[in-house]
PDB file of N, CA and C in Angstrom:
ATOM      1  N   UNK A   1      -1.472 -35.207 -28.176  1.00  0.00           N
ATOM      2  CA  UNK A   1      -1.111 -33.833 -27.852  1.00  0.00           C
ATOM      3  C   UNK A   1      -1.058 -33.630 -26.353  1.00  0.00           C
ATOM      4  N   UNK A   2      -0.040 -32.666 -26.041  1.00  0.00           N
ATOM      5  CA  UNK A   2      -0.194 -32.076 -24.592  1.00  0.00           C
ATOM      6  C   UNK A   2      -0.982 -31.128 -24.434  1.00  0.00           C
ATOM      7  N   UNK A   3      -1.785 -31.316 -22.879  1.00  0.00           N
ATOM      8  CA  UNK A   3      -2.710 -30.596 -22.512  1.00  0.00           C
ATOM      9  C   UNK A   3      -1.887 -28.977 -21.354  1.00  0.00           C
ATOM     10  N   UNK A   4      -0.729 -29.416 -21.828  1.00  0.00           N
ATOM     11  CA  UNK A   4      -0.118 -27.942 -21.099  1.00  0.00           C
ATOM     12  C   UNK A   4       0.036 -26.462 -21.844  1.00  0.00           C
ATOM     13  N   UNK A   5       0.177 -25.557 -20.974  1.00  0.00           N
ATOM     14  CA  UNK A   5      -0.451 -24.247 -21.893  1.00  0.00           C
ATOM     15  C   UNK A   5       0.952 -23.966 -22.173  1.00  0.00           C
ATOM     16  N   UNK A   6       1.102 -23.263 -23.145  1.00  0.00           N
ATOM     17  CA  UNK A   6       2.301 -22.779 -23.780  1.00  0.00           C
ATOM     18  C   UNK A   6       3.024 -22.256 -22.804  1.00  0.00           C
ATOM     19  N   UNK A   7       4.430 -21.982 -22.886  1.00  0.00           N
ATOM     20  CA  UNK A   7       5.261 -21.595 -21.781  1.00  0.00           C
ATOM     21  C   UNK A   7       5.094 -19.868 -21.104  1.00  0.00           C
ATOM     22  N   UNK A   8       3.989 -19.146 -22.535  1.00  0.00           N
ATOM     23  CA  UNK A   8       3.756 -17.661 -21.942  1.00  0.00           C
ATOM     24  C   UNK A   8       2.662 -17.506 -20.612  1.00  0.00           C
ATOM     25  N   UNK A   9       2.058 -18.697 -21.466  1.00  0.00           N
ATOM     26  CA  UNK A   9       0.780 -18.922 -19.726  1.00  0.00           C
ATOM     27  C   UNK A   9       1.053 -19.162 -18.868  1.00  0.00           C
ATOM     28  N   UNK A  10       2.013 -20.321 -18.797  1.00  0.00           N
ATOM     29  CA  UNK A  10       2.681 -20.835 -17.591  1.00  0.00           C
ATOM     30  C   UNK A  10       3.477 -19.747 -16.770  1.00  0.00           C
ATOM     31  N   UNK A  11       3.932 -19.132 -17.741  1.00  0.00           N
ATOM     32  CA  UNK A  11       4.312 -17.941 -16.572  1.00  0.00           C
ATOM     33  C   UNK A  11       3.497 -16.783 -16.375  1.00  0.00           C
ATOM     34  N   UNK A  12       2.729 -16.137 -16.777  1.00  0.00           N
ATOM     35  CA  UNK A  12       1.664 -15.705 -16.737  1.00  0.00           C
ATOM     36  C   UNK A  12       0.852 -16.114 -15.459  1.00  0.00           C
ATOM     37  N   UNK A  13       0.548 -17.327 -14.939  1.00  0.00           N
ATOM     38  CA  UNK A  13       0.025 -17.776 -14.077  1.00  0.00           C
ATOM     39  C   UNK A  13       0.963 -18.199 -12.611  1.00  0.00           C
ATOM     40  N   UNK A  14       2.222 -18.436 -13.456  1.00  0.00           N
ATOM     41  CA  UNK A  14       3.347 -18.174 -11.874  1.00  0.00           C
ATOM     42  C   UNK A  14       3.365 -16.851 -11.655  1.00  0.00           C
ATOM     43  N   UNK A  15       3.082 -15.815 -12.156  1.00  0.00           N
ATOM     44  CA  UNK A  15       3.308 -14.462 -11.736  1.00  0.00           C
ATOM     45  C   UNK A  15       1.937 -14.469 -10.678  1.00  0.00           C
ATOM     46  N   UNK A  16       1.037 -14.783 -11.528  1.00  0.00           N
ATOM     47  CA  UNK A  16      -0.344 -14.458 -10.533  1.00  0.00           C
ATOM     48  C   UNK A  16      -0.677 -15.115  -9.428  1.00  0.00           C
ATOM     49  N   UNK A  17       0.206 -16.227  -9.374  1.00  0.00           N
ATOM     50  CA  UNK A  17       0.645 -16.946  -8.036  1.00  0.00           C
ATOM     51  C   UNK A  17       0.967 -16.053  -7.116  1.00  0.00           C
ATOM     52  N   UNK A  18       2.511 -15.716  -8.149  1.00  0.00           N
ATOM     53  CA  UNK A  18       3.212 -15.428  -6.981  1.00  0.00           C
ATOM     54  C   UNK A  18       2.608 -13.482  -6.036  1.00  0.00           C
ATOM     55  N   UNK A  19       2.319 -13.498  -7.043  1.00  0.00           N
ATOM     56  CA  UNK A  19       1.222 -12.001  -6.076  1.00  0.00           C
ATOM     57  C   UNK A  19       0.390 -12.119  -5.276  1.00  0.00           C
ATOM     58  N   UNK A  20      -0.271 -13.343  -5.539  1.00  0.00           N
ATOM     59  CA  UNK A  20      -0.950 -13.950  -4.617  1.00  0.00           C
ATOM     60  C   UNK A  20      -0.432 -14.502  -3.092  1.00  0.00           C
ATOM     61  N   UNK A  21       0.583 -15.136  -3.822  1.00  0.00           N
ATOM     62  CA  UNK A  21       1.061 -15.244  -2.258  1.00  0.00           C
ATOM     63  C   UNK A  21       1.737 -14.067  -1.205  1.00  0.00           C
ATOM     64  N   UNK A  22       2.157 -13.291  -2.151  1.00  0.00           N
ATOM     65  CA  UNK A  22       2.503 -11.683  -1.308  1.00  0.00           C
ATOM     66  C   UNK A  22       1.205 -11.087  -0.805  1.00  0.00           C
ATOM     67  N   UNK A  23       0.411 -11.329  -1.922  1.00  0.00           N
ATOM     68  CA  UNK A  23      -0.563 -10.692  -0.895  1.00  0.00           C
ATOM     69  C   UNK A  23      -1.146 -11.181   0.353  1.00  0.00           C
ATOM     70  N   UNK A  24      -1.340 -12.362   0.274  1.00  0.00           N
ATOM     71  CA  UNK A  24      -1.837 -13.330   1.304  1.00  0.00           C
ATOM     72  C   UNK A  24      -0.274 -13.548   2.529  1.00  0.00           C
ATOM     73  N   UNK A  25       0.405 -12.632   2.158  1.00  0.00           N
ATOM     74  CA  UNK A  25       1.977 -12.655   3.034  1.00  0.00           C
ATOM     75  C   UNK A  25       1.255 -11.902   4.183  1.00  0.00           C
ATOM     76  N   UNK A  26       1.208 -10.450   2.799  1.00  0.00           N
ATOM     77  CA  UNK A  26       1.122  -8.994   4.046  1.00  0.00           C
ATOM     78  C   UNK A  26      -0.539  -9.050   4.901  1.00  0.00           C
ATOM     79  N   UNK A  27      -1.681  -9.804   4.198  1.00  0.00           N
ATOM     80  CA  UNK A  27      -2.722  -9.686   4.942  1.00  0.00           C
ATOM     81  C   UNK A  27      -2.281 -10.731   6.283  1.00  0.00           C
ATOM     82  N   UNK A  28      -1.615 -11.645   6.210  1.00  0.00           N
ATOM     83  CA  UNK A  28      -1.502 -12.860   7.504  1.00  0.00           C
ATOM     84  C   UNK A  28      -0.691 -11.450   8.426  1.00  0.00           C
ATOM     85  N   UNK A  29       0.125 -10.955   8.243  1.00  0.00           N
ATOM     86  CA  UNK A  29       1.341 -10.152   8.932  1.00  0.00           C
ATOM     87  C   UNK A  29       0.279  -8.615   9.598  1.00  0.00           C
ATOM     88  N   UNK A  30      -0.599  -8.295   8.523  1.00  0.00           N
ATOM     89  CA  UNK A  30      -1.384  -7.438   9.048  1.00  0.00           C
ATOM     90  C   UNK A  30      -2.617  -7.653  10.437  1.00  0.00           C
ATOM     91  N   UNK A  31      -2.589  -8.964  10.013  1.00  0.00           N
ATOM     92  CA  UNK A  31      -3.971  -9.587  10.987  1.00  0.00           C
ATOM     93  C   UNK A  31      -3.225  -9.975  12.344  1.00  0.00           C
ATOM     94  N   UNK A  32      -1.860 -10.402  11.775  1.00  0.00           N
ATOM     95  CA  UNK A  32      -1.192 -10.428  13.319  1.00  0.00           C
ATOM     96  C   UNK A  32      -0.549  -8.956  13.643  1.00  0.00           C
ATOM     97  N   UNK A  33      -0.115  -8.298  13.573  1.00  0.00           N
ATOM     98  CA  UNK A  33      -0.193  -6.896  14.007  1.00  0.00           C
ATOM     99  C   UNK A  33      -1.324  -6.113  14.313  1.00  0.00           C
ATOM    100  N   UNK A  34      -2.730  -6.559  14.008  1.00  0.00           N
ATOM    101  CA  UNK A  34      -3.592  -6.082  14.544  1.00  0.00           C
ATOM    102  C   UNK A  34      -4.045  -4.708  13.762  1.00  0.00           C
ATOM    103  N   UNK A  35      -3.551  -4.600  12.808  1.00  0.00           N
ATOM    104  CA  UNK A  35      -3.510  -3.591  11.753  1.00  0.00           C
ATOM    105  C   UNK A  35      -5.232  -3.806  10.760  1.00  0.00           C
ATOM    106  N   UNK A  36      -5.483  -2.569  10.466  1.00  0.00           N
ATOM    107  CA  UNK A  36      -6.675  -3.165   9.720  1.00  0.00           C
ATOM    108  C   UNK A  36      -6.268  -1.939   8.429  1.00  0.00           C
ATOM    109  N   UNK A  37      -6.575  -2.361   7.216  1.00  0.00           N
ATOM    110  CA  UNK A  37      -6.495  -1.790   5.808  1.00  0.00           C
ATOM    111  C   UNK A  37      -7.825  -1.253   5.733  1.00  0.00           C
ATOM    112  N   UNK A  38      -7.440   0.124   5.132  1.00  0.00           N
ATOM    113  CA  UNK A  38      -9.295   1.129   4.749  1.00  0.00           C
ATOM    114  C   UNK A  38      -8.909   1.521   3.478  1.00  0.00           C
ATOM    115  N   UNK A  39      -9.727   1.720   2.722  1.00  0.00           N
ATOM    116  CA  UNK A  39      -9.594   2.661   1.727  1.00  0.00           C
ATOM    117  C   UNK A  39      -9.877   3.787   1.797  1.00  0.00           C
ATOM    118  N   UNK A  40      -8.918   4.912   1.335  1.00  0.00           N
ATOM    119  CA  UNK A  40      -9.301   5.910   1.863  1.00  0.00           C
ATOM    120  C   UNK A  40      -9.265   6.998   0.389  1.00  0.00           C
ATOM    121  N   UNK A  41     -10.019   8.102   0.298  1.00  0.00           N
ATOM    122  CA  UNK A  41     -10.075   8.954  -0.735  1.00  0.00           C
ATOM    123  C   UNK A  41      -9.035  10.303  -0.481  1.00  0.00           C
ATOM    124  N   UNK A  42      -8.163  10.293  -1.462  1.00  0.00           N
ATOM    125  CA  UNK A  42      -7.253  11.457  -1.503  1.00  0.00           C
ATOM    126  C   UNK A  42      -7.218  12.344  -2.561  1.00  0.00           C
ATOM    127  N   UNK A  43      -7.896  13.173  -2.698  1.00  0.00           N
ATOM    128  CA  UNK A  43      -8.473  14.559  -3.690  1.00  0.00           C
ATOM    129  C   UNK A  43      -7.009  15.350  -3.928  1.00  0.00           C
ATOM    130  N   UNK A  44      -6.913  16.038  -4.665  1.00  0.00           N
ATOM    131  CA  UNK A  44      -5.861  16.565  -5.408  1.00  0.00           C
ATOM    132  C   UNK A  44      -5.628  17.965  -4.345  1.00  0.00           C
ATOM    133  N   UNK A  45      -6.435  18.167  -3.274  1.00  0.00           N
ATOM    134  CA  UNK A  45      -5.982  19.065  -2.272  1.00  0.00           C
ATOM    135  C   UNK A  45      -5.042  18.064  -1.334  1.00  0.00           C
ATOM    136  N   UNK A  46      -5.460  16.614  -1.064  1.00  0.00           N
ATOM    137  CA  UNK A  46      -4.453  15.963  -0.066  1.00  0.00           C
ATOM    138  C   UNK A  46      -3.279  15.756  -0.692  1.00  0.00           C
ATOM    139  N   UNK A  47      -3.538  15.410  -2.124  1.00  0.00           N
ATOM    140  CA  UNK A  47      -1.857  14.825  -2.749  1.00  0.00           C
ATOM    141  C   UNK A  47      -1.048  16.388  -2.519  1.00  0.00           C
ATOM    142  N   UNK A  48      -1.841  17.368  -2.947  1.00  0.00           N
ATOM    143  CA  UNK A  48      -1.095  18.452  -3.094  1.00  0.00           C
ATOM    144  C   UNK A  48      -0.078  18.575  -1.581  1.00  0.00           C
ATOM    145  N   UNK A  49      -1.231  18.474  -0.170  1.00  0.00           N
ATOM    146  CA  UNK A  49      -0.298  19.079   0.661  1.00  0.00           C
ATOM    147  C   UNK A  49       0.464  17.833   1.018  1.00  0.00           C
ATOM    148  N   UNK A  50       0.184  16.811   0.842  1.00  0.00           N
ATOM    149  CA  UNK A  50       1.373  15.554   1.026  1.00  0.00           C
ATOM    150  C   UNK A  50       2.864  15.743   0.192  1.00  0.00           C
ATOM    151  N   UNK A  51       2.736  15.983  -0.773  1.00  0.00           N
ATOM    152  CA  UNK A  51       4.261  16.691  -2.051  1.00  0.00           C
ATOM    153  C   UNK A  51       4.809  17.389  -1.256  1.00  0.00           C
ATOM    154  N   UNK A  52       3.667  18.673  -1.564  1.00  0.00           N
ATOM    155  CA  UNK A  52       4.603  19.766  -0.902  1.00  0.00           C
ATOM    156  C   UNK A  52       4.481  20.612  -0.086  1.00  0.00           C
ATOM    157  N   UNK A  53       3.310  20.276   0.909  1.00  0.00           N
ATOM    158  CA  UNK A  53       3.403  21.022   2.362  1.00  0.00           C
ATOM    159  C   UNK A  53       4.432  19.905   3.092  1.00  0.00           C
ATOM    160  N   UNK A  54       4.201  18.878   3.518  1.00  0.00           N
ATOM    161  CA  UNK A  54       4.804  17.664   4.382  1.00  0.00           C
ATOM    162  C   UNK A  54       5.866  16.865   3.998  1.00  0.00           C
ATOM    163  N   UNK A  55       6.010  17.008   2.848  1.00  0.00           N
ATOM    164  CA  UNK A  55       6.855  16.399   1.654  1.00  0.00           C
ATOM    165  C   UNK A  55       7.021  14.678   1.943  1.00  0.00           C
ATOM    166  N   UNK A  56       5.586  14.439   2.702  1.00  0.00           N
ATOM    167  CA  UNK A  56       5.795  12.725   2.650  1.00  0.00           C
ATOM    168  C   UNK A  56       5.695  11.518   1.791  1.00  0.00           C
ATOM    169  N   UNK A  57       5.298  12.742   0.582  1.00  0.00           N
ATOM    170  CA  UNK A  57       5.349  11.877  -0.582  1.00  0.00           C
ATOM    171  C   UNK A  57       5.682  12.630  -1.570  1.00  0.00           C
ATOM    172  N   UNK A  58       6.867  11.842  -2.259  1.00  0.00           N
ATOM    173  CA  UNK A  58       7.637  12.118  -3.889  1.00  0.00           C
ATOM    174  C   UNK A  58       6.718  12.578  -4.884  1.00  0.00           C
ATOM    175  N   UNK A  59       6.590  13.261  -5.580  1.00  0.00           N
ATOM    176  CA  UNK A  59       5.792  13.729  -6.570  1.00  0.00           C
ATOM    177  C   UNK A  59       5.761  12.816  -7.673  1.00  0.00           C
ATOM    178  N   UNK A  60       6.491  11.702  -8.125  1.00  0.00           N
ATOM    179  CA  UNK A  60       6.637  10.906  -8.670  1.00  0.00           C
ATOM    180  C   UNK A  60       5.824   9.848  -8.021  1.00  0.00           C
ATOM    181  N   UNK A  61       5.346   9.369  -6.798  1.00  0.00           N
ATOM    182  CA  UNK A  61       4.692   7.906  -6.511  1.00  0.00           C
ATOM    183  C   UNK A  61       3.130   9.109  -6.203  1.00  0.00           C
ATOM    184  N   UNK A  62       2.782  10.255  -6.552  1.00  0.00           N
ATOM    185  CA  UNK A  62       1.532  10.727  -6.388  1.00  0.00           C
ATOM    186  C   UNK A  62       0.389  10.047  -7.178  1.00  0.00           C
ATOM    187  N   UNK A  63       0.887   8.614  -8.225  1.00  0.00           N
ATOM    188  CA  UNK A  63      -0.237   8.057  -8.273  1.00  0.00           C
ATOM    189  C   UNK A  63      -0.260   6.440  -7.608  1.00  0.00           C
ATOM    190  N   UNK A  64       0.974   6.286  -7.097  1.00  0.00           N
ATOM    191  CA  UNK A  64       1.152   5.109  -6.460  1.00  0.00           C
ATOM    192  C   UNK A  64      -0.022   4.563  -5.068  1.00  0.00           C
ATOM    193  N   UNK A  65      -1.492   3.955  -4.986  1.00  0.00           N
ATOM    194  CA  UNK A  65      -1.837   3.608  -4.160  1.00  0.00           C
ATOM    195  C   UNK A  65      -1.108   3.720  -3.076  1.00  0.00           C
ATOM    196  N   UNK A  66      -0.029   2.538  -3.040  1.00  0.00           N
ATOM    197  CA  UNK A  66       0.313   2.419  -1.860  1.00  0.00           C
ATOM    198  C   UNK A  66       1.224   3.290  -1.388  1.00  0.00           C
ATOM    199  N   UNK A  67       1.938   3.654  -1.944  1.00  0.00           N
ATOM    200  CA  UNK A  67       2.669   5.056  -1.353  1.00  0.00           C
ATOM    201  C   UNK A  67       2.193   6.146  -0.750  1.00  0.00           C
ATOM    202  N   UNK A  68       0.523   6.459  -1.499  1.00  0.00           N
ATOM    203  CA  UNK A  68      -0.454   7.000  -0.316  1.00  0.00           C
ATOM    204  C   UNK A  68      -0.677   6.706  -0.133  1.00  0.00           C
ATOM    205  N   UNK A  69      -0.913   5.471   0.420  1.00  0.00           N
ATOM    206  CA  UNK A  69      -1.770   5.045   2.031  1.00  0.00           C
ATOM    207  C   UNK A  69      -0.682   4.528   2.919  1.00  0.00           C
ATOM    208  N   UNK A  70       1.077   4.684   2.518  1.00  0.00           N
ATOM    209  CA  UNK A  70       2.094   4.972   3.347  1.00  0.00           C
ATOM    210  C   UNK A  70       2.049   6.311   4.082  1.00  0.00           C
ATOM    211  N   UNK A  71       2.094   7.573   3.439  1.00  0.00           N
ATOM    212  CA  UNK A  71       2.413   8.618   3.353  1.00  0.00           C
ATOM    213  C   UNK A  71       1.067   9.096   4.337  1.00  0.00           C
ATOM    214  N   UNK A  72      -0.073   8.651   4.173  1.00  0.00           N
ATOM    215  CA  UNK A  72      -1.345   9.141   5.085  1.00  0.00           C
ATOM    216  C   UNK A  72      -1.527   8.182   6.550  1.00  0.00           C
ATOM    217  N   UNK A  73      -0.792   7.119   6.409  1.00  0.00           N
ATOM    218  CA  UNK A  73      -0.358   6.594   7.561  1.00  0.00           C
ATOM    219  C   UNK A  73       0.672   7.272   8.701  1.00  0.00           C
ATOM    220  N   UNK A  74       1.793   7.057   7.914  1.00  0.00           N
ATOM    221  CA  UNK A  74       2.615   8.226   8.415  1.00  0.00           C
ATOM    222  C   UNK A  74       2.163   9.049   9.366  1.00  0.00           C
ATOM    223  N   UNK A  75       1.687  10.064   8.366  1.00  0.00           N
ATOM    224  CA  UNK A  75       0.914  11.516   9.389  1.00  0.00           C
ATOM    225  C   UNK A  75      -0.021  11.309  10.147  1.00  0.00           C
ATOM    226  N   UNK A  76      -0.861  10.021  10.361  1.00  0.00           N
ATOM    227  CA  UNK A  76      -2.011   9.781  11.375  1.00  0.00           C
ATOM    228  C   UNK A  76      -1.146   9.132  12.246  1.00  0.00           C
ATOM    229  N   UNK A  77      -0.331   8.525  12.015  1.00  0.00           N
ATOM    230  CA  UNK A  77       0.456   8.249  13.502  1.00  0.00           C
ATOM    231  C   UNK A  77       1.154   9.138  13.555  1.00  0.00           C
ATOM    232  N   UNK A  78       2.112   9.904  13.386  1.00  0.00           N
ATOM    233  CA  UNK A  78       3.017  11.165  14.155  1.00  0.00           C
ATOM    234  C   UNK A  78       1.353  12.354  14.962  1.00  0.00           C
ATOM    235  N   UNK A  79       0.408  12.220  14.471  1.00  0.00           N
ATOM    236  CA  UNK A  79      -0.701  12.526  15.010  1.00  0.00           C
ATOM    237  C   UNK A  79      -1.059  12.305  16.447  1.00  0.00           C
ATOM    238  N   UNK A  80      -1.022  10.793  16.275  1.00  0.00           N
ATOM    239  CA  UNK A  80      -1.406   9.706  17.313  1.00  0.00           C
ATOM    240  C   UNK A  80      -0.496  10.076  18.365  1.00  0.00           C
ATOM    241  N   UNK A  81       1.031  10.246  18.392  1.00  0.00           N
ATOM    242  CA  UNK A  81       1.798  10.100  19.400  1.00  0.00           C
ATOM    243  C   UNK A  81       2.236  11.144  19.857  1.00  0.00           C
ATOM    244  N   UNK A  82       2.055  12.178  18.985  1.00  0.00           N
ATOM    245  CA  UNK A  82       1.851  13.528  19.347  1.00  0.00           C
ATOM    246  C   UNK A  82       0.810  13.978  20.620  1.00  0.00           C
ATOM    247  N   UNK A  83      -0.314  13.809  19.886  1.00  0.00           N
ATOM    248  CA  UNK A  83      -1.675  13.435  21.174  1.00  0.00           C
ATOM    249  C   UNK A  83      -1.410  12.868  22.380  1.00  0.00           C
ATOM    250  N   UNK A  84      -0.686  11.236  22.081  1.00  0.00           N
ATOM    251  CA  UNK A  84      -0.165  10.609  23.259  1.00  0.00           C
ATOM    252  C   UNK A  84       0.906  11.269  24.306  1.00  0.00           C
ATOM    253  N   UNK A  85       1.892  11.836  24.077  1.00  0.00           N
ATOM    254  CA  UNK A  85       2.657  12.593  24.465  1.00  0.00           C
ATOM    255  C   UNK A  85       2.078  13.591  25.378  1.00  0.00           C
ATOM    256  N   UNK A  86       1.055  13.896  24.872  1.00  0.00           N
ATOM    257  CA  UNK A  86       0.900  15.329  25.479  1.00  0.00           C
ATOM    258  C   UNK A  86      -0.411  14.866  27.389  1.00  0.00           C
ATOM    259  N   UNK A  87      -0.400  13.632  27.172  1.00  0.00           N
ATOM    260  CA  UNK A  87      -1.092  13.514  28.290  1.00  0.00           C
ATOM    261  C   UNK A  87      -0.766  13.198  28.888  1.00  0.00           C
TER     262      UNK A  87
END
């Protein structure tokens, strides 16, 4: 008998590869940009004014992780250069 896993595992496990290697893409790309990842908590008052005070995020990706921690990026830098600007 063969000791190989059926062809659903095998891909099953190229998928989890291959996420793996995206992830290990964007952390190498982050560490050289000098960028650091936080987790951050967003309560149903931030999603709210992100929709629809700022509209930096689609009401549709309001449960998408990363779309908020796009969308709260965003506004801490237009923050940042705002500040910068002004000195």
């Amino acid at each position: 008998m063969h000791d190989r896993a059926p062809p659903s595992r095998r891909r099953q496990r190229n998928d989890q590869r291959e996420r793996r290697r995206l992830a290990q893409r964007r952390y190498r790309q982050n560490v050289a940009d000098h960028a650091v990842i936080a987790p951050v908590k967003a309560g149903p008052v931030m999603l709210d004014y992100l929709v629809r005070v700022v509209r930096w995020l689609d009401d549709a990706d309001a449960k998408d992780a990363r779309k908020i921690g796009e969308a709260i990026t965003r506004g801490l830098m237009e923050a940042a250069e705002a500040d910068a600007a002004k000195r």
